[in-house]
C-alpha atoms as a PDB file:
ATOM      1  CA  UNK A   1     -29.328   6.559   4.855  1.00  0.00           C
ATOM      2  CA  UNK A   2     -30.919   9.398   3.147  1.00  0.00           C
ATOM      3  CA  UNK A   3     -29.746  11.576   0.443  1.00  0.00           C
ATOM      4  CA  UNK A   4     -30.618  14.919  -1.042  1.00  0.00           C
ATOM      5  CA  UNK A   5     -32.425  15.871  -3.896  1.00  0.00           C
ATOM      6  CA  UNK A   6     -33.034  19.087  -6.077  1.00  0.00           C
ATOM      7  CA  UNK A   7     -36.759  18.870  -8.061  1.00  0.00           C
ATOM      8  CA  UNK A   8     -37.059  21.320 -10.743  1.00  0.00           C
ATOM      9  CA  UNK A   9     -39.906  21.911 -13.727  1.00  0.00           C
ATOM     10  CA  UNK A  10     -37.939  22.462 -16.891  1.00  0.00           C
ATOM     11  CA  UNK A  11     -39.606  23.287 -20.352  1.00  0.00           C
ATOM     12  CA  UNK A  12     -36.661  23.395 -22.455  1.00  0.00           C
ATOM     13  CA  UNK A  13     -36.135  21.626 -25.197  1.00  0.00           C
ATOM     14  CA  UNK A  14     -33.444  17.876 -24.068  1.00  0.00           C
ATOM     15  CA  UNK A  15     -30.963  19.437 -26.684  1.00  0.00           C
ATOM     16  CA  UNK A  16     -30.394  22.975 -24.555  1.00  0.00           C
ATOM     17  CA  UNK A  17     -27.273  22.947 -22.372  1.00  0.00           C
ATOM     18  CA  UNK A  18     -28.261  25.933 -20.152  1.00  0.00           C
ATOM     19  CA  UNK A  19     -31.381  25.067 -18.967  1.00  0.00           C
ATOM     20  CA  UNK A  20     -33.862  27.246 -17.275  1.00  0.00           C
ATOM     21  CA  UNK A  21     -35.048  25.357 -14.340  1.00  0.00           C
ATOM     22  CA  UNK A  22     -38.322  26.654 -11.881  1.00  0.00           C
ATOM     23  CA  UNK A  23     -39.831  25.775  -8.511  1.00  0.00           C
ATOM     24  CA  UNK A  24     -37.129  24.472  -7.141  1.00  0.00           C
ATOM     25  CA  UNK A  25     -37.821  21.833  -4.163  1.00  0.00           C
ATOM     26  CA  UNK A  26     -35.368  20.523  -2.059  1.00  0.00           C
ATOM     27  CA  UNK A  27     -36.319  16.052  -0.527  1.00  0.00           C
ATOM     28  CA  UNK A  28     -34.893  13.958   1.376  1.00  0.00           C
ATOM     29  CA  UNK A  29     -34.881  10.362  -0.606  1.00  0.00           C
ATOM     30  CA  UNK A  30     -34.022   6.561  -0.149  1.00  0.00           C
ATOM     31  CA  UNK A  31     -32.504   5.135  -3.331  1.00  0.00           C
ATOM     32  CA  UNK A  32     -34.904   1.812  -4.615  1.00  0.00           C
ATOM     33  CA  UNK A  33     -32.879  -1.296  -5.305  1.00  0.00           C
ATOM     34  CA  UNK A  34     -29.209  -1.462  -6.208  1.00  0.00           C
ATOM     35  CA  UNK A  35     -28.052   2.145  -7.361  1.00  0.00           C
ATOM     36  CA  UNK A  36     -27.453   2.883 -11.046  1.00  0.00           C
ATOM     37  CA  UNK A  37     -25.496   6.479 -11.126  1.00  0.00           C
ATOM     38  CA  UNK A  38     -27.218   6.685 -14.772  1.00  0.00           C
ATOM     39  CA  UNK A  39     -30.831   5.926 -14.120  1.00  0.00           C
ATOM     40  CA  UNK A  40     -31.024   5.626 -10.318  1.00  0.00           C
ATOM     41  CA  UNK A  41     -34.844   5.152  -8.574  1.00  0.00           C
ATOM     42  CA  UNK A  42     -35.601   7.171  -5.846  1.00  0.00           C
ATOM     43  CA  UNK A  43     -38.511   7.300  -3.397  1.00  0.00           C
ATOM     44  CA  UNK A  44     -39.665  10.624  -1.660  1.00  0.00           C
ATOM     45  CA  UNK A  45     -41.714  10.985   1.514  1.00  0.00           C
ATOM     46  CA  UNK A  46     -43.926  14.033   1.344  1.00  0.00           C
ATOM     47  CA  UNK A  47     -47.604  15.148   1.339  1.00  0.00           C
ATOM     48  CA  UNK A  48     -46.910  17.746  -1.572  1.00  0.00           C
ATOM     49  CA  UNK A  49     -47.983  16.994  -4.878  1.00  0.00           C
ATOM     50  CA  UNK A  50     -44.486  16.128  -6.887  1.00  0.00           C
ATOM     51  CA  UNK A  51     -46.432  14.842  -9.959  1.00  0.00           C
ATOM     52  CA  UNK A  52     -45.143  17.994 -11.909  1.00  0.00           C
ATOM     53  CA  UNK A  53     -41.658  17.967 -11.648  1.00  0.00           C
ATOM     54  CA  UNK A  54     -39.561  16.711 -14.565  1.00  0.00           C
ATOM     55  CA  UNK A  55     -36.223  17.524 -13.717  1.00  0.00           C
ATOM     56  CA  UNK A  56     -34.223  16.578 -10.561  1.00  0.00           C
ATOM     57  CA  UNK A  57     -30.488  17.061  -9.348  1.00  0.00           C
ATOM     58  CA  UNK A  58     -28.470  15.375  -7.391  1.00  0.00           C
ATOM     59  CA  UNK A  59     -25.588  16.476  -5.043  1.00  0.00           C
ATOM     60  CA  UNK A  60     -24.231  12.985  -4.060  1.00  0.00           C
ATOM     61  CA  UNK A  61     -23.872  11.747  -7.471  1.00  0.00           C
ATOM     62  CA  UNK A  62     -23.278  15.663  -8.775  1.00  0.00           C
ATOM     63  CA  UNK A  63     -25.374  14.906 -11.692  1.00  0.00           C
ATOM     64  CA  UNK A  64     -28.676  16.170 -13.103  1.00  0.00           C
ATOM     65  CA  UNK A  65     -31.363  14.258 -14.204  1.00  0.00           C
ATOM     66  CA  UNK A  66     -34.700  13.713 -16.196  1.00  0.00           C
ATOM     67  CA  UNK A  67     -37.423  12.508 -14.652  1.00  0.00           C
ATOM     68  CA  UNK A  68     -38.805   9.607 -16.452  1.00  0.00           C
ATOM     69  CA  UNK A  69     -41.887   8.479 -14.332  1.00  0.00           C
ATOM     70  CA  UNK A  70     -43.173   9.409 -11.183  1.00  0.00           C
ATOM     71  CA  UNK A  71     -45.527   7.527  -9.461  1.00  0.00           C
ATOM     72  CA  UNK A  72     -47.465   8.125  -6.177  1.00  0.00           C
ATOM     73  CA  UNK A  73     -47.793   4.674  -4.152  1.00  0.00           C
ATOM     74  CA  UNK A  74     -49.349   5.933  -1.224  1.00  0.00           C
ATOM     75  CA  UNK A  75     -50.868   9.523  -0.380  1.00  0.00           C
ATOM     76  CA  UNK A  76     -47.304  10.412   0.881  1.00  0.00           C
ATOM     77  CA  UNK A  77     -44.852   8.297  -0.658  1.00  0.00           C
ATOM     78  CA  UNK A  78     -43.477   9.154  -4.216  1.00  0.00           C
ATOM     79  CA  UNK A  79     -41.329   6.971  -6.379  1.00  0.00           C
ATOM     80  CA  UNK A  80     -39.078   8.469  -9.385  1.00  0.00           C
ATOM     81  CA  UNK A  81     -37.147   6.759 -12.024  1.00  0.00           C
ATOM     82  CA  UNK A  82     -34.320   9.355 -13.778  1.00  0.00           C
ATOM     83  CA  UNK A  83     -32.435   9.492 -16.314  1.00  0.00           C
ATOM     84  CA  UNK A  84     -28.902  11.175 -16.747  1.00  0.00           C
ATOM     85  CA  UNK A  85     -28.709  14.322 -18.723  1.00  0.00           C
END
């Protein structure tokens, strides 16, 4: 089953608590393995370029994230490892 997923760019320093977040982008993802609330892995299914997104929200777990890695695997397929803010 598929969840949602909020990508953001965010240039703010880790410390700030009111971030300013940009180009938001809205996914469908699969989680990857078993799911750890704190530092899930998600995979995204899209022909857009993600590689510049560093900050990601999620509704299910209704916790925001930093994007660790990204990491295209196929032309369309993009896998994220994140991080709880």
């Amino acid at each position: 089953m598929a969840s949602k997923v909020t990508l953001y760019k965010c240039s703010d320093d880790p410390r700030t608590v009111s971030k300013t977040l940009t180009g938001k982008a809205e996914y469908d993802f699969i989680a990857r393995g078993a799911i750890n609330i704190n530092r899930p892995t998600i995979r995204i299914q899209t022909a857009t370029n993600l590689s510049e997104y560093n900050y990601a929200y999620i509704e299910e777990y209704n916790r925001y994230y930093y994007i660790e890695s990204t990491t295209a695997s196929r032309a369309d397929i993009w896998d994220f490892s994140l991080r709880t803010d």
